[in-house]
Protein backbone atom coordinates (compact mmCIF):
# COMPACT_ATOMS: atom_id res chain seq x y z
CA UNK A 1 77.61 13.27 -97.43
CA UNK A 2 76.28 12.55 -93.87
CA UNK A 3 78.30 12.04 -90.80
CA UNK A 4 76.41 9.60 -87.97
CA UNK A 5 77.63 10.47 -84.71
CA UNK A 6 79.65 9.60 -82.51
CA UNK A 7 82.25 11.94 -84.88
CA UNK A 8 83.95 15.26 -83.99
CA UNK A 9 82.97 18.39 -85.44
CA UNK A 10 86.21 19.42 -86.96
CA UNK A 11 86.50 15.87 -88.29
CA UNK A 12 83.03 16.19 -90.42
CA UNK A 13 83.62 19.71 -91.21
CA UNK A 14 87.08 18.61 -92.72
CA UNK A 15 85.06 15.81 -94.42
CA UNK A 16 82.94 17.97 -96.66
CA UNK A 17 79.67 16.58 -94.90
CA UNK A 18 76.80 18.31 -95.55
CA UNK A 19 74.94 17.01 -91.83
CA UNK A 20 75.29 15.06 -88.77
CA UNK A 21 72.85 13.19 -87.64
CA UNK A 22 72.98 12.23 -83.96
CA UNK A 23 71.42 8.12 -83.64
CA UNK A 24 70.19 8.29 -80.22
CA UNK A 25 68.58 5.28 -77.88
CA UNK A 26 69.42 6.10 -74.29
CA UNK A 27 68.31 5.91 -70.94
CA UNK A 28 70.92 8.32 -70.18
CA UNK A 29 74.44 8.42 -68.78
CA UNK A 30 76.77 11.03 -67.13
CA UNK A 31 75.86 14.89 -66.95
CA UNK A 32 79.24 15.75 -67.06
CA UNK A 33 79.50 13.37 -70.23
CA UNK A 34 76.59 14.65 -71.59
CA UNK A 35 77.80 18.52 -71.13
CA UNK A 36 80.79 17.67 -73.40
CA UNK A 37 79.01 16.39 -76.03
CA UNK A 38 76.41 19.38 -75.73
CA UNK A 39 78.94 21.81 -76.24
CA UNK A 40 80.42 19.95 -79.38
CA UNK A 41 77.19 19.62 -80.96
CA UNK A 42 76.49 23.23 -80.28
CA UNK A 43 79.98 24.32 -81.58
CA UNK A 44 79.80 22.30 -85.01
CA UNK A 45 79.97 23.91 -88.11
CA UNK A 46 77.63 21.59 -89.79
CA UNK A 47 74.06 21.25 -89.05
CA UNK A 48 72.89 18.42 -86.74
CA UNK A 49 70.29 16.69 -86.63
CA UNK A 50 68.98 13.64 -83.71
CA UNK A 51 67.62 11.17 -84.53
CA UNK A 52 65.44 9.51 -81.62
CA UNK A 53 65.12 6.53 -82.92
CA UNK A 54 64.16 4.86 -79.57
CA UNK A 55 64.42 7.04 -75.99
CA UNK A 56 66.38 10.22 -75.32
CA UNK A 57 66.08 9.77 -71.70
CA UNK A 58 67.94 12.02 -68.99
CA UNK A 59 71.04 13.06 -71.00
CA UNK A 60 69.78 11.99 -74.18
CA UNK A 61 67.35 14.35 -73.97
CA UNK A 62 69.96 16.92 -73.37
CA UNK A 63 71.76 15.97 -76.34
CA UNK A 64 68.75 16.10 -78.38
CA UNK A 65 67.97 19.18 -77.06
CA UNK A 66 71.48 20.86 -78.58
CA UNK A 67 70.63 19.41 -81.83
CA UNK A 68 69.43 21.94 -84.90
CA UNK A 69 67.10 19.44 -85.37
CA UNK A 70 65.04 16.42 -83.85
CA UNK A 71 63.34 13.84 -85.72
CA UNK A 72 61.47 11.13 -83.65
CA UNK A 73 60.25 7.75 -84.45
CA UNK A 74 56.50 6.94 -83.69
CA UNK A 75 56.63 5.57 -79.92
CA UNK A 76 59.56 7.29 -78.85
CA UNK A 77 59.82 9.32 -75.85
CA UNK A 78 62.22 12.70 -74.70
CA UNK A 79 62.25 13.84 -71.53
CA UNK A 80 62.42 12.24 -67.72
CA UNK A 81 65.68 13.96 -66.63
CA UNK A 82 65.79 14.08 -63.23
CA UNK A 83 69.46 13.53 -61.53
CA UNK A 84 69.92 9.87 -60.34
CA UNK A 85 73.10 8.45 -58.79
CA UNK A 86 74.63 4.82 -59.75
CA UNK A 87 72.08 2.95 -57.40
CA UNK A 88 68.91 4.54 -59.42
CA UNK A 89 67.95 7.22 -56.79
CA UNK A 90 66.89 10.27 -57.55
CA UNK A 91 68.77 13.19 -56.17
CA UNK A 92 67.38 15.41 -54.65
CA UNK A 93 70.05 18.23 -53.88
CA UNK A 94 68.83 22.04 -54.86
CA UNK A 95 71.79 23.08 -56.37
CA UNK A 96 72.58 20.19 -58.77
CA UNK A 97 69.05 20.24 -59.80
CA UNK A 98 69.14 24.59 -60.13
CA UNK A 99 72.61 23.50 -62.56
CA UNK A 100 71.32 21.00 -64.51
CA UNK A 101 67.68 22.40 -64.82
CA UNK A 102 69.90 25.82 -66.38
CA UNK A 103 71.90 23.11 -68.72
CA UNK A 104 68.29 22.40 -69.87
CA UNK A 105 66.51 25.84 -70.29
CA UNK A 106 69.37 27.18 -72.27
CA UNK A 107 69.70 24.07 -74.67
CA UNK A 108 66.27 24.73 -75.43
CA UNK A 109 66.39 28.31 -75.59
CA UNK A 110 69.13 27.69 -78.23
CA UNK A 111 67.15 26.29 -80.69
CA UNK A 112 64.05 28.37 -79.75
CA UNK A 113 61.98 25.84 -78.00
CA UNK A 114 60.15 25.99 -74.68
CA UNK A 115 62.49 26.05 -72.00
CA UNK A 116 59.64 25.94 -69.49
CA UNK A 117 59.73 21.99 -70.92
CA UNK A 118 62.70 21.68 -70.49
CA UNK A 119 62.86 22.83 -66.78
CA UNK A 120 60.33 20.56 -65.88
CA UNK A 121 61.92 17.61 -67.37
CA UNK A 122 64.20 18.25 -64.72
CA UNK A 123 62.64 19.68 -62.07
CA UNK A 124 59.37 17.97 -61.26
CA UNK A 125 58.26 21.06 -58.69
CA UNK A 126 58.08 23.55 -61.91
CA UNK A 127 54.65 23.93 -63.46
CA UNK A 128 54.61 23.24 -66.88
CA UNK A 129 51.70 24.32 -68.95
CA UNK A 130 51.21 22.62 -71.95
CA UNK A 131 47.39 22.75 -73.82
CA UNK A 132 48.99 21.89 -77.28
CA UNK A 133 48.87 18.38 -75.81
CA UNK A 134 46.33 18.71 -72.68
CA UNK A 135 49.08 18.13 -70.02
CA UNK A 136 51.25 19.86 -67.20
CA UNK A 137 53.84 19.63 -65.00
CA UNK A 138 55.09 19.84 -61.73
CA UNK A 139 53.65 18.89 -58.32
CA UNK A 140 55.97 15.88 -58.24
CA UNK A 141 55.45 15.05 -61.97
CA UNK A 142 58.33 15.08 -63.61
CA UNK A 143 57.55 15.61 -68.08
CA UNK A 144 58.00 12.93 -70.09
CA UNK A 145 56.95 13.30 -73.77
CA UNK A 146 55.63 10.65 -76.60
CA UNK A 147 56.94 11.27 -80.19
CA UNK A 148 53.38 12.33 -81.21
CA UNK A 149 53.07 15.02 -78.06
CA UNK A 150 56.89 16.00 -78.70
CA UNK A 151 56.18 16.98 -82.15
CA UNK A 152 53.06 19.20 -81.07
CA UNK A 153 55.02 20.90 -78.35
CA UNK A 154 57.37 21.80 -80.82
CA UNK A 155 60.49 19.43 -79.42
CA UNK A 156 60.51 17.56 -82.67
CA UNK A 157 60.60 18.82 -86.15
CA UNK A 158 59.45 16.01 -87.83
CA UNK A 159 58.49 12.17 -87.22
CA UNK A 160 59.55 9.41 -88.95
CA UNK A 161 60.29 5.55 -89.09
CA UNK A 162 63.80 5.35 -90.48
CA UNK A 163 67.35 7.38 -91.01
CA UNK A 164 66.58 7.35 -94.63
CA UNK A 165 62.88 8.88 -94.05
CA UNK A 166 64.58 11.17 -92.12
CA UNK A 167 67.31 12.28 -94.19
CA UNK A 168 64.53 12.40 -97.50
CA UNK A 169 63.07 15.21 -94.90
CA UNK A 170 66.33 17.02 -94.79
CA UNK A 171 66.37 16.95 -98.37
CA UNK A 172 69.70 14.59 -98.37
CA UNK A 173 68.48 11.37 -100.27
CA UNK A 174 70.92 9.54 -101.67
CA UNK A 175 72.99 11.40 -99.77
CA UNK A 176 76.46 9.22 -99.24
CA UNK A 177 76.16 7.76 -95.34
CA UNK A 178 79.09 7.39 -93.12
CA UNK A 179 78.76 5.90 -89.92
CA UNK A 180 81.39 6.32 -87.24
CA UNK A 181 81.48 3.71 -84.54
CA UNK A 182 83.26 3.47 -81.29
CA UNK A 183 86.53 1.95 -81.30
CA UNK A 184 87.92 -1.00 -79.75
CA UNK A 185 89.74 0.96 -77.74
CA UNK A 186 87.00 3.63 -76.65
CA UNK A 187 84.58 0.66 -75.72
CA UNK A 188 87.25 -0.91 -73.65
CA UNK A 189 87.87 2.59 -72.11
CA UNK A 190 83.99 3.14 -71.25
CA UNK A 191 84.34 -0.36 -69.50
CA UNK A 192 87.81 0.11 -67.51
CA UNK A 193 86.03 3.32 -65.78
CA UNK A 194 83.35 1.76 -64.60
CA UNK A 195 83.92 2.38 -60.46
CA UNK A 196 83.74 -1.83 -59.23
CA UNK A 197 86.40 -2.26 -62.61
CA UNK A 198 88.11 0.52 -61.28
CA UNK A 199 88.69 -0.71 -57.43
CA UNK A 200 89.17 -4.14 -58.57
CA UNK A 201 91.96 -2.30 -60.70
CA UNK A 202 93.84 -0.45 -57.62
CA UNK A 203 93.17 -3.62 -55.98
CA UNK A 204 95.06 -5.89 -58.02
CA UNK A 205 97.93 -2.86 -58.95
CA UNK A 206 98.28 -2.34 -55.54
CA UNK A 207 99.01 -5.74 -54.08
CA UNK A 208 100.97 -6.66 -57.11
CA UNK A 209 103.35 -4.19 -56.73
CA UNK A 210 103.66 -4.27 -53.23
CA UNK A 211 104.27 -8.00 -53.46
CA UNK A 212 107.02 -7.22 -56.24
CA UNK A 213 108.62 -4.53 -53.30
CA UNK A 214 108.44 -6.78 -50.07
CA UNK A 215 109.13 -10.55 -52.34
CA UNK A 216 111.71 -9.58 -54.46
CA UNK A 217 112.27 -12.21 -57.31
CA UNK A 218 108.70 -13.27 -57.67
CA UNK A 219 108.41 -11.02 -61.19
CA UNK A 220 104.47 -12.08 -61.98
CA UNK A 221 103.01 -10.22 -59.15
CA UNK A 222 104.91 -7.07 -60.48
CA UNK A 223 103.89 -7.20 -64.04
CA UNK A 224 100.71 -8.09 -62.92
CA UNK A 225 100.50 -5.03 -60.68
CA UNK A 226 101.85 -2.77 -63.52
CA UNK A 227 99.52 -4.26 -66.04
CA UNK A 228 96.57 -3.37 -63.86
CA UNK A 229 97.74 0.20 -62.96
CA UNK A 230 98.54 0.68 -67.24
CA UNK A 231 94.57 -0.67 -67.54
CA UNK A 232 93.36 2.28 -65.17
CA UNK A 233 95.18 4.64 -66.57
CA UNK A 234 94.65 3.52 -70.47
CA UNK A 235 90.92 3.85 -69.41
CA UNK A 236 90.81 7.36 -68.10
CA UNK A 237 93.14 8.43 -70.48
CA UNK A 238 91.07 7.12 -73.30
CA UNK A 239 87.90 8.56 -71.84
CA UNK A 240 89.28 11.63 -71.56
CA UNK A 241 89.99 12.19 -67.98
CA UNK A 242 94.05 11.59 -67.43
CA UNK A 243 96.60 13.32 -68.90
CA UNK A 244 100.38 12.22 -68.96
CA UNK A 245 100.95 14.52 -66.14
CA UNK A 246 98.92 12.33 -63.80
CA UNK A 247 100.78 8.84 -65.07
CA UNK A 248 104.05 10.40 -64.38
CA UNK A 249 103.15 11.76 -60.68
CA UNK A 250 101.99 8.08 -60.08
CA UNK A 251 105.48 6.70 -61.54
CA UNK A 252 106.86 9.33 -59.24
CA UNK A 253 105.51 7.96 -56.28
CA UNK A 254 106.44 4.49 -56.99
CA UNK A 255 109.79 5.44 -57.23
CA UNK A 256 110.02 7.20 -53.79
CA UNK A 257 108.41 4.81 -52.55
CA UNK A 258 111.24 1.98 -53.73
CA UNK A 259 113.69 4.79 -52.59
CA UNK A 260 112.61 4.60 -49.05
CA UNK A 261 113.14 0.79 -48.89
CA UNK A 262 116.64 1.12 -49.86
CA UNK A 263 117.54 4.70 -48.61
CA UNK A 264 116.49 5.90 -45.17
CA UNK A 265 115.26 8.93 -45.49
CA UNK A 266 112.97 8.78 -41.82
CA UNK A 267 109.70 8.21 -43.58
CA UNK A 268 109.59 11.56 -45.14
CA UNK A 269 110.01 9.72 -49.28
CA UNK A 270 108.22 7.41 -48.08
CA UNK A 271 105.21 9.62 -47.39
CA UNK A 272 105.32 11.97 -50.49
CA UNK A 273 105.18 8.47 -52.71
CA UNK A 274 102.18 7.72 -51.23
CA UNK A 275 101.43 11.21 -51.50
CA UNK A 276 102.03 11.09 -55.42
CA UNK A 277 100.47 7.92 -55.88
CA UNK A 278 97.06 8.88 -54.14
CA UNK A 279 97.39 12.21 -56.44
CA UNK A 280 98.21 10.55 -59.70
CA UNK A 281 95.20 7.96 -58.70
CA UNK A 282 92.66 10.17 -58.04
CA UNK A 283 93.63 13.22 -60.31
CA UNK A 284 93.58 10.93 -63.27
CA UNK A 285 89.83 9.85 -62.55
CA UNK A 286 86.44 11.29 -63.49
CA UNK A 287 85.09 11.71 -60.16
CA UNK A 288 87.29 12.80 -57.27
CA UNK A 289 84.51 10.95 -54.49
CA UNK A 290 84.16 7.96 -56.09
CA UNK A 291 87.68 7.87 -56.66
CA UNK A 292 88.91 8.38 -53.31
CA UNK A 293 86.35 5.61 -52.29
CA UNK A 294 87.28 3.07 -54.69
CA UNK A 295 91.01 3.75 -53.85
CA UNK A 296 90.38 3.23 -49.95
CA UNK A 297 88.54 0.09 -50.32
CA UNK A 298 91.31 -0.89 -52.61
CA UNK A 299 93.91 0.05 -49.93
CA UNK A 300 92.42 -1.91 -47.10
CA UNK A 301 91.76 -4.97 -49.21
CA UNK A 302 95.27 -4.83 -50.35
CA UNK A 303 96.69 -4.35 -46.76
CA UNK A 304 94.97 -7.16 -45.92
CA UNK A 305 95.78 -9.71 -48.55
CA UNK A 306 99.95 -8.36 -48.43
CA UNK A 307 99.92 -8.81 -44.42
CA UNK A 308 98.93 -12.38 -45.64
CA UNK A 309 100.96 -13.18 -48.45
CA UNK A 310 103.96 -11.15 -46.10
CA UNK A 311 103.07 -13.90 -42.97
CA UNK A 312 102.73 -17.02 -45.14
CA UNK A 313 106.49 -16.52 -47.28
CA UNK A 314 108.53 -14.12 -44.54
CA UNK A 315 111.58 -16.12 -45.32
CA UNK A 316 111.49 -14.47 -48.79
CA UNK A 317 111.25 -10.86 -47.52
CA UNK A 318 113.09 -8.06 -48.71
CA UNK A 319 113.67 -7.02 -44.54
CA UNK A 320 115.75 -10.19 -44.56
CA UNK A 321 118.61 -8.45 -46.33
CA UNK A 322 118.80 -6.36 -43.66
CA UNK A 323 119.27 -8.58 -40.59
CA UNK A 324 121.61 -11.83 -40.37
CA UNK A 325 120.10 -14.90 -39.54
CA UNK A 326 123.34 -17.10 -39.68
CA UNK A 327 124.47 -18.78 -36.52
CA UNK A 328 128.08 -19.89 -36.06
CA UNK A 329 127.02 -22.48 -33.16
CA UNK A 330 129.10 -24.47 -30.69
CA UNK A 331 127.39 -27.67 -31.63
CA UNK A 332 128.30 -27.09 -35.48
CA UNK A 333 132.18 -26.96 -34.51
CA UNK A 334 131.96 -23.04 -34.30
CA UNK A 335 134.27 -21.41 -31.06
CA UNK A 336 134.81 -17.85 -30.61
CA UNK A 337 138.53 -17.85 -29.06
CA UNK A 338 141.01 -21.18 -29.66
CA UNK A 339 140.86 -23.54 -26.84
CA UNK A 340 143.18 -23.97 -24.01
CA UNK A 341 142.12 -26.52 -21.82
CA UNK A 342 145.06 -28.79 -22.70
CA UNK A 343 147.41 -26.12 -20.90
CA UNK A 344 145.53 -26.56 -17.86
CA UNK A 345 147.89 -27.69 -14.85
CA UNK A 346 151.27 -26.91 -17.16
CA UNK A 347 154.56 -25.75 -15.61
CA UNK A 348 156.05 -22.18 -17.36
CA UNK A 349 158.49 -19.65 -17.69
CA UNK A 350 157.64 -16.07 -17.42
CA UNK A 351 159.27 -14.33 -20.56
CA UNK A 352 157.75 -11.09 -19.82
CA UNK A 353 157.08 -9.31 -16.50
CA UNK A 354 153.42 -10.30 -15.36
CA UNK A 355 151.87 -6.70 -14.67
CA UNK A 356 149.49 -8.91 -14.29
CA UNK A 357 149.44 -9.67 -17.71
CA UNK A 358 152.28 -11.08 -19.89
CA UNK A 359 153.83 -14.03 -22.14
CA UNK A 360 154.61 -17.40 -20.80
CA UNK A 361 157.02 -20.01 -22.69
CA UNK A 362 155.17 -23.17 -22.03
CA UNK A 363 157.13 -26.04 -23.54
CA UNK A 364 158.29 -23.76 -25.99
CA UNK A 365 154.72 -22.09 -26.75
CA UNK A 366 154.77 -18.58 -26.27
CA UNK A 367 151.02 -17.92 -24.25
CA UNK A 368 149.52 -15.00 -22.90
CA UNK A 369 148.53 -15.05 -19.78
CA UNK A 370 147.51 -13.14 -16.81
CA UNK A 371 147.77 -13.70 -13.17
CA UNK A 372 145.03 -12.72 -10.48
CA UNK A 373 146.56 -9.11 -9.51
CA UNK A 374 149.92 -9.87 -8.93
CA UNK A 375 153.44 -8.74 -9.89
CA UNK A 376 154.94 -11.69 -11.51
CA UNK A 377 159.06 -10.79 -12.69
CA UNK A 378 160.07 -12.37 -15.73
CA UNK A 379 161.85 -15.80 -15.93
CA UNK A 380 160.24 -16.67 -12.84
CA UNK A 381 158.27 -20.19 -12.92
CA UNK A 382 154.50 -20.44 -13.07
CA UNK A 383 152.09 -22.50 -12.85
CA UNK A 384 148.58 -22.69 -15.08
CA UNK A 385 145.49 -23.15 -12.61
CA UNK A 386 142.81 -21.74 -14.35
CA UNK A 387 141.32 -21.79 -18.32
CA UNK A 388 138.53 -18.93 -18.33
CA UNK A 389 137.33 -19.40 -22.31
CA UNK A 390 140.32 -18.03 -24.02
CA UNK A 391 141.87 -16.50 -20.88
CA UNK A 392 145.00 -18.33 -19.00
CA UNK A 393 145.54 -18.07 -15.37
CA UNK A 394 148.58 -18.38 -13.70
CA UNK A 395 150.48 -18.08 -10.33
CA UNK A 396 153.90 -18.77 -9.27
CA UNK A 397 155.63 -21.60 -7.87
């Protein structure tokens, strides 16, 4: 039985397969990526074998490299794997280059082939010496090797036109084949991580969710903020580069940071949530740079379009359970004190000393009243001369 990769070590040892045999057409991918899947190749049990059916370019070249085996097809190449970033440029830094050209030398080395090769695959200022096939390199060139020149330099075993000419070589025909394929799931991962899906992510999680905190009652822009932030973490998770720990210090941020709205806490809950958030973000993510910049483009995009959204329905805003807005107004029959004015001019007896305030019986009314300073004795008359709002005015007679 034969395992094609991608497929775990343990899972083809516990298989019973006899090989694995690595398919590879690639123009290359992540080191880091490519590290991981060089050190399980070089930890399986059962023998591998790549196939280059195509290019092993940059990482795939690495990945050959750990192999037991390669087996090329005629017009395939191995080799070219100088450092580029996302925008295609090649990178130029001495100590990435020293790292990766080491990643390199002792793949090869492993499986007792020229590391010098290997080195200058990498590293186009190493001179390479290679009469098998009339060629160097260095001096700016940077190796890049045919099928036919691969097999002379002895980085390929063999050369042939199909996986089944291939596996007649390793003495396996008729061997049963299984193929393992990405999943579903694992395809959608590789896609989510990619760094403009990623902002666009943060983006949309952010502005949802602050929506949901500020508009209370609007429900999509919440689950559409939570779906997003699931998506980013799903991806990383998936790929390998989240654990729970990091999903539950982003919860944990949210949470202080709904705590602060409703609980004053000067700020300081406020600032760990964003503290947790930015951790869980970042933590959770395969590169801590590109991370950080997709989450502050993110952050200023979403400050922006929230500002907006805040402006255009402020009538809706959580801040207005905070501050009354109802007016009890004069013109809509609202007073603060009962009117007097119809008491204006009325004859009374004082019931109580005026000292200078006191009670008046007004036609039978019982009013309080004041005078202007002075001493009033009870059951003397007086006289109203003065409404002030709710305040009566009197003076004797």
């Amino acid at each position: 039985m034969v395992g094609i990769l991608p497929i775990s070590a343990v899972t083809a040892a516990s298989s019973g397969a006899a090989a694995i045999v690595l398919d590879i057409d690639t123009l290359g991918g992540r080191l880091d990526s490519a590290e991981r899947i060089g050190k399980l190749i070089r930890g399986s049990v059962v023998p591998t074998t790549a196939f280059v059916h195509g290019r092993a370019v940059s990482a795939g070249s690495y990945i050959a490299l750990n192999a037991n085996k390669i087996v090329m097809e005629p017009g395939g190449t191995i080799g070219s794997a100088a450092v580029i970033d996302q925008s295609g440029k090649e990178i130029d830094s001495a100590k990435i280059i020293s790292h990766w050209s080491s990643e390199m030398r002792s793949a090869a080395e492993l499986r007792g082939r020229n590391p010098d090769i290997a080195e200058g695959m990498v590293d186009k200022q190493v001179n390479v010496d290679m009469p098998q096939i009339g060629k160097k390199g260095g001096n700016g060139t940077i190796v890049s090797l045919t099928a036919e020149e691969a097999l002379k330099v002895g980085y390929a075993d063999y050369m042939a036109v199909s996986l089944d000419e291939t596996l007649s070589w390793m003495g396996l025909s008729g061997a049963q084949i299984i193929s393992f394929e990405p999943s579903f799931s694992e395809n959608l991962a590789r896609w989510l991580v990619n760094p403009v899906v990623m902002t666009v992510l943060l983006l949309v999680g952010l502005v949802g969710v602050a929506i949901e905190l500020l508009l209370p009652g609007f429900a999509l822009p919440g689950v559409v903020g939570a779906l997003a932030f699931a998506l980013y973490f799903f991806g990383h998770y998936v790929a390998g580069f989240a654990g729970i720990e990091h999903v539950i210090l982003f919860i944990a941020g949210i949470v202080l940071l709904i705590l602060e709205i409703f609980v004053p806490s000067f700020g300081i809950m406020g600032i760990l949530g964003i503290a947790a958030i930015m951790a869980g973000v970042v933590l959770a993510a395969f590169d801590t740079k590109n991370a950080l910049l997709s989450l502050g483009i993110a952050t200023v995009l979403a400050a922006i379009t929230v500002t907006i959204v805040a402006v255009v329905f402020k009538r809706y805003g959580v801040w207005n359970k905070f501050i009354l807005r109802d007016e009890l107004s004069a013109d809509q029959g609202y007073v603060s004190f009962e009117s007097k004015h119809h008491l204006f001019g009325a004859l009374g007896v004082a019931v109580t000393p005026l000292r200078p305030a006191g009670i008046v019986d007004i036609e039978g009314e019982k009013v309080d009243v004041v005078t202007e300073g002075e001493y009033i004795d009870a059951n003397r008359s007086v006289m109203v001369f003065k409404i002030e709002g709710g305040r009566v005015v009197v003076k004797q007679v």
